[in-house]
Protein backbone atom coordinates (compact mmCIF):
# COMPACT_ATOMS: atom_id res chain seq x y z
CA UNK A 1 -96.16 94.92 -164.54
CA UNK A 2 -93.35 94.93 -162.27
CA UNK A 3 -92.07 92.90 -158.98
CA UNK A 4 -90.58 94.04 -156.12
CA UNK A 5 -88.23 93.49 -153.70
CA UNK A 6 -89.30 94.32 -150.27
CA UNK A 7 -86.48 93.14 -148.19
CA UNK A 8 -83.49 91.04 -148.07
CA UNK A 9 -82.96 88.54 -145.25
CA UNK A 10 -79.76 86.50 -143.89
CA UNK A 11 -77.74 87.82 -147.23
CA UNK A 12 -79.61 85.54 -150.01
CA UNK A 13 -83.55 85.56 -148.76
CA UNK A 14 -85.55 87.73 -150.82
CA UNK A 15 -89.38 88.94 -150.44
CA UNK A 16 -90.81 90.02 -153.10
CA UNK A 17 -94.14 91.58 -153.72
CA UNK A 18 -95.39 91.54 -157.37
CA UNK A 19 -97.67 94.91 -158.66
CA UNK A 20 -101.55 94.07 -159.10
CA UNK A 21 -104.12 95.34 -161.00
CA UNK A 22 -107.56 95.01 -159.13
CA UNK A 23 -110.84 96.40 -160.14
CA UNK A 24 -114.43 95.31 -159.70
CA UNK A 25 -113.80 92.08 -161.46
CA UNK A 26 -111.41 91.12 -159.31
CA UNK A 27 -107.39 91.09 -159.97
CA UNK A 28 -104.35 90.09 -162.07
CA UNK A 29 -100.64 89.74 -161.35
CA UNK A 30 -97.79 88.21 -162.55
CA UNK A 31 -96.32 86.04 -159.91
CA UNK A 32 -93.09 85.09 -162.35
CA UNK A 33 -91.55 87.07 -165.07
CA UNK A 34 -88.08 85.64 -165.84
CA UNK A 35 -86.73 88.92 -167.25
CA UNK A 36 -87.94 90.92 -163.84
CA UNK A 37 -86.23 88.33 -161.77
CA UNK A 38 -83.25 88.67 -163.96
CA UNK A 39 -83.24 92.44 -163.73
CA UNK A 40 -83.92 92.10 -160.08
CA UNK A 41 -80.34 89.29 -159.40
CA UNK A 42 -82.74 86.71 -158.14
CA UNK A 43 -82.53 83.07 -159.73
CA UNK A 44 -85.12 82.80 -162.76
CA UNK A 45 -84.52 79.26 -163.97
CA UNK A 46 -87.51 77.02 -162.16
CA UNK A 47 -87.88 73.29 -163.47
CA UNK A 48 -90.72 72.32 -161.27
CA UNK A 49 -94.06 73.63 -159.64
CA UNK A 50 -95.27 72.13 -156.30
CA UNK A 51 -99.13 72.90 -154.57
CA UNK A 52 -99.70 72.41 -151.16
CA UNK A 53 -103.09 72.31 -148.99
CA UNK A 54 -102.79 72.57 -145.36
CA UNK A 55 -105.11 73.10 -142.50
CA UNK A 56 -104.17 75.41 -139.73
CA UNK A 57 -101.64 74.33 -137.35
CA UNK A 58 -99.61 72.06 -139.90
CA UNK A 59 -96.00 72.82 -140.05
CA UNK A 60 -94.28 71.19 -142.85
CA UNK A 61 -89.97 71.98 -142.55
CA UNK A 62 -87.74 72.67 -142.05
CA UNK A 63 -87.10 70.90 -145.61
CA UNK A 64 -84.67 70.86 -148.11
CA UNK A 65 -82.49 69.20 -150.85
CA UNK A 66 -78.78 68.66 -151.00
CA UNK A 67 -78.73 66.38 -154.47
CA UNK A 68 -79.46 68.39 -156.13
CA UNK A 69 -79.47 71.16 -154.26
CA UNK A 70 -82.72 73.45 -154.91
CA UNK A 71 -84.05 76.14 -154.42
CA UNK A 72 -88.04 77.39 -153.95
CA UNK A 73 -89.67 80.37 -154.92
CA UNK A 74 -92.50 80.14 -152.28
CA UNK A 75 -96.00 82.09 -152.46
CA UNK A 76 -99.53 81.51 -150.37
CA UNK A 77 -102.34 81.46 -152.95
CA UNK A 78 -105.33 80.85 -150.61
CA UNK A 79 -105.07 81.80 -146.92
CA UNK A 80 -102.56 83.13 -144.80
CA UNK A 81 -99.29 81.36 -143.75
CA UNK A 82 -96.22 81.92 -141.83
CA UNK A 83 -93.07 80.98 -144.92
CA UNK A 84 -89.72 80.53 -143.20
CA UNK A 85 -85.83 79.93 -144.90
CA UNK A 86 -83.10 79.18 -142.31
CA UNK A 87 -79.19 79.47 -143.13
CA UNK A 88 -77.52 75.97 -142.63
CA UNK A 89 -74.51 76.90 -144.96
CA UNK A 90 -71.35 75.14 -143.53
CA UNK A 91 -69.34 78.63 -142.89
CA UNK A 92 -72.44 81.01 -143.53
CA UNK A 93 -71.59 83.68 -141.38
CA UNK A 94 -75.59 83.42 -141.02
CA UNK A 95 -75.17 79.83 -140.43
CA UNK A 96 -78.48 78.48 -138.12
CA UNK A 97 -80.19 81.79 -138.36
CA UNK A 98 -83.58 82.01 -139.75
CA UNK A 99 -85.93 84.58 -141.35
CA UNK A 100 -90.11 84.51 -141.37
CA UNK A 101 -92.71 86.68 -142.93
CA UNK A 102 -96.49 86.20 -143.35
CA UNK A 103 -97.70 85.72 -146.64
CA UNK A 104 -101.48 84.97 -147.60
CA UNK A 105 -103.18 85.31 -150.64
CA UNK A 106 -104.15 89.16 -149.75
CA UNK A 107 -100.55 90.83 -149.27
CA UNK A 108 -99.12 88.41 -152.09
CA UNK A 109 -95.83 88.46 -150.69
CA UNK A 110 -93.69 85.85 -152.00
CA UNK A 111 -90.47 84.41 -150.74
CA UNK A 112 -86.99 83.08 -152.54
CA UNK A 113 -84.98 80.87 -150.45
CA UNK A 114 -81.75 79.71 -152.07
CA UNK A 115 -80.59 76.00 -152.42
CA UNK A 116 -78.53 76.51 -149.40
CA UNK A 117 -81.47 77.11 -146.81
CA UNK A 118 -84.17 74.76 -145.51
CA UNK A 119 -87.83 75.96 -146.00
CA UNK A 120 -91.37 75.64 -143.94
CA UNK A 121 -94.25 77.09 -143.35
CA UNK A 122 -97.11 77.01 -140.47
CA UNK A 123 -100.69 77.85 -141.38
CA UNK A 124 -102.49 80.36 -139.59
CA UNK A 125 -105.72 80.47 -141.30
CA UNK A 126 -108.43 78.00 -141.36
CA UNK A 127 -106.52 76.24 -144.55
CA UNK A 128 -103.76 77.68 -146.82
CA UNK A 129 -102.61 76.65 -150.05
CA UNK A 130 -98.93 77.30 -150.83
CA UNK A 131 -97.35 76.99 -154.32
CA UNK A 132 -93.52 76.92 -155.22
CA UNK A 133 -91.28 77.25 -157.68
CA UNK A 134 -88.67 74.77 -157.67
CA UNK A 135 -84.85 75.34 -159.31
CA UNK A 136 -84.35 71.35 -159.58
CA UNK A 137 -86.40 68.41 -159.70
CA UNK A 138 -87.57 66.44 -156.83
CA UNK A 139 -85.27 63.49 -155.79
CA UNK A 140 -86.33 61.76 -152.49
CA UNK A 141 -83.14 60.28 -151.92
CA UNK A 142 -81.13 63.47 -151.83
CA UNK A 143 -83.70 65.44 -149.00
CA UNK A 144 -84.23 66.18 -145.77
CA UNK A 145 -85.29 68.24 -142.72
CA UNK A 146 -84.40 69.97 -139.76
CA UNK A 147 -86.52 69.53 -136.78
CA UNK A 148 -88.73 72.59 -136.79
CA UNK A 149 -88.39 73.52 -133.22
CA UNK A 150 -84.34 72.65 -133.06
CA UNK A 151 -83.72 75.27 -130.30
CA UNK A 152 -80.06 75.71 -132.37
CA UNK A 153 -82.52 77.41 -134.80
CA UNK A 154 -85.05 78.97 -133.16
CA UNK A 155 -87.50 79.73 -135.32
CA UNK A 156 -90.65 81.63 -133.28
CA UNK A 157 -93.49 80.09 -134.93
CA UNK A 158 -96.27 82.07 -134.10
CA UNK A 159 -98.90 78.98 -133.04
CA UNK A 160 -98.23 76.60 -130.46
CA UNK A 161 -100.08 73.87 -130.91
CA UNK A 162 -98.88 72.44 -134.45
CA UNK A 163 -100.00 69.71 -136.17
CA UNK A 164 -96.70 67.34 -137.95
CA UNK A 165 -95.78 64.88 -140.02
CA UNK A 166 -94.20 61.89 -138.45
CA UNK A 167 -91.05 62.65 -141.27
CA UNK A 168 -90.85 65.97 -139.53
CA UNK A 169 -91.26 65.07 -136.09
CA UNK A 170 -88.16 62.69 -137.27
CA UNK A 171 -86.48 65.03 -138.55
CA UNK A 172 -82.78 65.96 -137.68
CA UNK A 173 -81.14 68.87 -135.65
CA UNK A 174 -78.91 71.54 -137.58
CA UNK A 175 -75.93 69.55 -135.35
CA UNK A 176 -76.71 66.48 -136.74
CA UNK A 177 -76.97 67.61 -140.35
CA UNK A 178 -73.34 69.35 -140.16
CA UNK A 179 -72.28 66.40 -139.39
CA UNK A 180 -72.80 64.24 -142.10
CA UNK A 181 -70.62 64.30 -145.20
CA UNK A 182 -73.73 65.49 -147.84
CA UNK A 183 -73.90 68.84 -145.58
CA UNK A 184 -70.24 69.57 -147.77
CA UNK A 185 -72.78 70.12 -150.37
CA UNK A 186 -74.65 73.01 -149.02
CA UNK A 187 -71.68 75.56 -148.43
CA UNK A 188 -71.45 79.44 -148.24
């Protein structure tokens, strides 16, 4: 079995696309292989495994962690979603740029997004389930977000009517999280 890369986005965003074996029965694939990702120069230490169920609309992001920082290893098991990583590296030469591609559980695309980048994802189908592989564990008080639709981002979701959480619709601007002291923490 072996997994891809497919592209490289904004200098650290990888998609990858794992080989599958389908027959009549239906398929396999290996969605993590730690020597592949090894071979392959993308991060293969995970600590933590996170499922999400979403019905279409819902934008959760632009999220991420700064203590520790972490990283996500981001795949759509059921459905189809829109998976998005956006630079906000204090002196990325990237810095507030953003990369998207669809993934769904049919072109098994799967997306790393460093420590350094805030993550989200809009579903497009009916309901998506999206499952990620975390680099640290979870630790509320060292999160946050970037309001999805910060225009200093620009991220082209592709639906406009989105459904949010009120945390997100909260959340911060890329300005606003340069400014504060723990964005020292997230440098290129």
């Amino acid at each position: 079995m072996e997994i891809k890369i497919e592209c490289r986005d904004l200098e650290e965003v990888v998609i990858l696309v794992p080989e599958v074996f389908q027959d009549s029965r239906g398929f396999f694939m290996e969605t993590f292989r730690e020597d592949h990702f090894k071979a392959l120069g993308v991060p293969h230490h995970f600590v933590q495994d996170n499922h999400s169920r979403s019905v279409k609309g819902v934008v959760r992001g632009l999220h991420f962690q700064w203590d520790p920082p972490m990283g996500k290893l981001m795949r759509v098991s059921f459905g189809t979603a829109f998976l998005v990583a956006a630079d906000i590296r204090k002196g990325s030469p990237t810095l507030g740029q953003w990369t998207g591609v669809v993934a769904s559980a049919e072109n098994r695309r799967q997306v790393w997004a460093p420590a350094s980048f805030a993550r989200g994802f809009c579903v497009l189908s009916d309901v998506a389930e999206i499952q990620y592989k975390c680099t640290e564990i979870y630790n509320a008080r060292g999160e946050s977000g970037i309001r999805w639709d910060d225009p200093d981002v620009g991220v082209r979701w592709p639906l406009r009517n989105v459904l949010l959480s009120e945390k997100d619709r909260q959340a911060q601007t890329l300005a606003e999280w340069l400014a504060r002291p723990e964005s020292a923490k997230l440098h290129y």
